[in-house]
Structures are given as structure tokens and as C-alpha cells.
Protein backbone atom coordinates (compact mmCIF):
# COMPACT_ATOMS: atom_id res chain seq x y z
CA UNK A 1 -34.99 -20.76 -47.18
CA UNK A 2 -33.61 -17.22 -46.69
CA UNK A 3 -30.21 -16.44 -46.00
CA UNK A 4 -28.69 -12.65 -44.37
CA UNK A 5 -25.41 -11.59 -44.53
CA UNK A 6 -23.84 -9.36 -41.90
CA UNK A 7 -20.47 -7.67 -41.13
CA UNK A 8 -18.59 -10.02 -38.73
CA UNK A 9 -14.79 -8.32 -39.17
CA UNK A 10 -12.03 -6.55 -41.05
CA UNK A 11 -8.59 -6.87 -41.40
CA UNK A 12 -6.02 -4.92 -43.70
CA UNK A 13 -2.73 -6.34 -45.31
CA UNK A 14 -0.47 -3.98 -46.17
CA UNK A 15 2.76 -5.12 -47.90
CA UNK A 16 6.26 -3.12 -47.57
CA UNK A 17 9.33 -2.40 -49.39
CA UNK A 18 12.35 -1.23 -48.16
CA UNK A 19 16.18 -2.12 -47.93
CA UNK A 20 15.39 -4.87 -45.17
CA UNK A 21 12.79 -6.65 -47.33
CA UNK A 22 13.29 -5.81 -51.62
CA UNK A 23 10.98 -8.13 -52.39
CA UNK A 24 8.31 -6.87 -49.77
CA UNK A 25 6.73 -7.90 -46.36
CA UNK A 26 2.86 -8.59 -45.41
CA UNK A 27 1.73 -7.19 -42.38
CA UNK A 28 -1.80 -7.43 -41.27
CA UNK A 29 -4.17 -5.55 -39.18
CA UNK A 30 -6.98 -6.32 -37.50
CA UNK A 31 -10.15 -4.87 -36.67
CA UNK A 32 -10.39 -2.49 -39.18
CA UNK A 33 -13.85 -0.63 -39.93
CA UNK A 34 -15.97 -2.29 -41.95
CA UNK A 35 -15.97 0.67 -44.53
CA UNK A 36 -12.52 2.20 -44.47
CA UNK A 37 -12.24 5.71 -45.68
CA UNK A 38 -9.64 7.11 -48.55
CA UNK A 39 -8.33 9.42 -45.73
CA UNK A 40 -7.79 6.77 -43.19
CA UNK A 41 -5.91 4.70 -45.76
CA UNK A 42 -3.62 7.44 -46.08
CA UNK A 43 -2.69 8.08 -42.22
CA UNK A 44 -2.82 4.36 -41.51
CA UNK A 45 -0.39 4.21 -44.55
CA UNK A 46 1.61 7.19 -43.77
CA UNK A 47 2.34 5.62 -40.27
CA UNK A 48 3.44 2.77 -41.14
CA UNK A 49 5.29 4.14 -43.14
CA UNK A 50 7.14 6.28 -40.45
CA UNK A 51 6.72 3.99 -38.37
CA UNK A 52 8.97 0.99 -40.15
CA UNK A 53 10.60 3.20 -42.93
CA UNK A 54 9.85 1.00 -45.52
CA UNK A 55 7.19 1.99 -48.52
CA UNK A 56 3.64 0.80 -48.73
CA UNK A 57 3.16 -0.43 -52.07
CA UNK A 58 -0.09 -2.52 -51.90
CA UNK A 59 -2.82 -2.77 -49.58
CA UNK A 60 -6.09 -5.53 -49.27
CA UNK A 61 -8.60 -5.26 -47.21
CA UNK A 62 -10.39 -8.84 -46.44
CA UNK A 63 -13.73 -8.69 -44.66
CA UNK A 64 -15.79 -11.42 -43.29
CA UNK A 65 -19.69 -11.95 -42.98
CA UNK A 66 -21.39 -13.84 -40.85
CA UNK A 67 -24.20 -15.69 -42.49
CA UNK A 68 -27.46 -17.05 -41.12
CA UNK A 69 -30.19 -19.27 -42.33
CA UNK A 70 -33.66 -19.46 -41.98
């Protein structure tokens, strides 16, 4: 039996800290690119950033294959 893996989706949790939420917030974002650049990171970051004025402080990025057996 063989088995192949391939790139279903992406999504990106970014947690925040700011005066609203000390302890930090999870926000997640779908359909991200399957291989997400160090310069996208940083505008997607910096945008949030401005956007919700609260500081990115950690980031995961949690991808899903599809897999198929034959």
C-alpha cells in the first residue's frame, strides 16, 4: 500500500498583548499560503498590529494534508 500526502490548507494563530488582553488573545487566520514567507510574516504582523494596537508576541502556523491511499 502507498500513501501521498498533499497540501489541503493553512491557517495562522497569532496571539496579542495589549492593555485590553495582559495575558494575550488568539486570533486565527485562514487560508494562508502553504509556504509563508519571513516578509509576509512581518506585514501580516505589522497590520495587525496597527490594526488592533495590541503586540504580536507569538505566531503558529498549522497546516493540513490531505492523505490518500492506494
Amino acid at each position: 500500500m502507498s500513501m501521498s500526502q498533499k497540501f489541503k490548507a493553512a491557517k495562522i494563530q497569532l496571539t496579542l498583548v495589549g492593555e485590553k488582553h495582559p495575558k494575550g488573545v488568539k486570533h486565527i487566520l485562514n487560508n494562508v499560503t502553504e509556504n509563508i514567507s519571513e516578509e509576509q510574516f512581518a506585514l501580516l504582523s505589522s497590520a495587525m498590529e496597527t490594526l488592533t494596537t495590541e503586540k504580536v508576541t507569538a505566531a503558529e502556523v498549522i497546516s493540513t494534508q490531505s492523505i490518500s491511499l492506494a
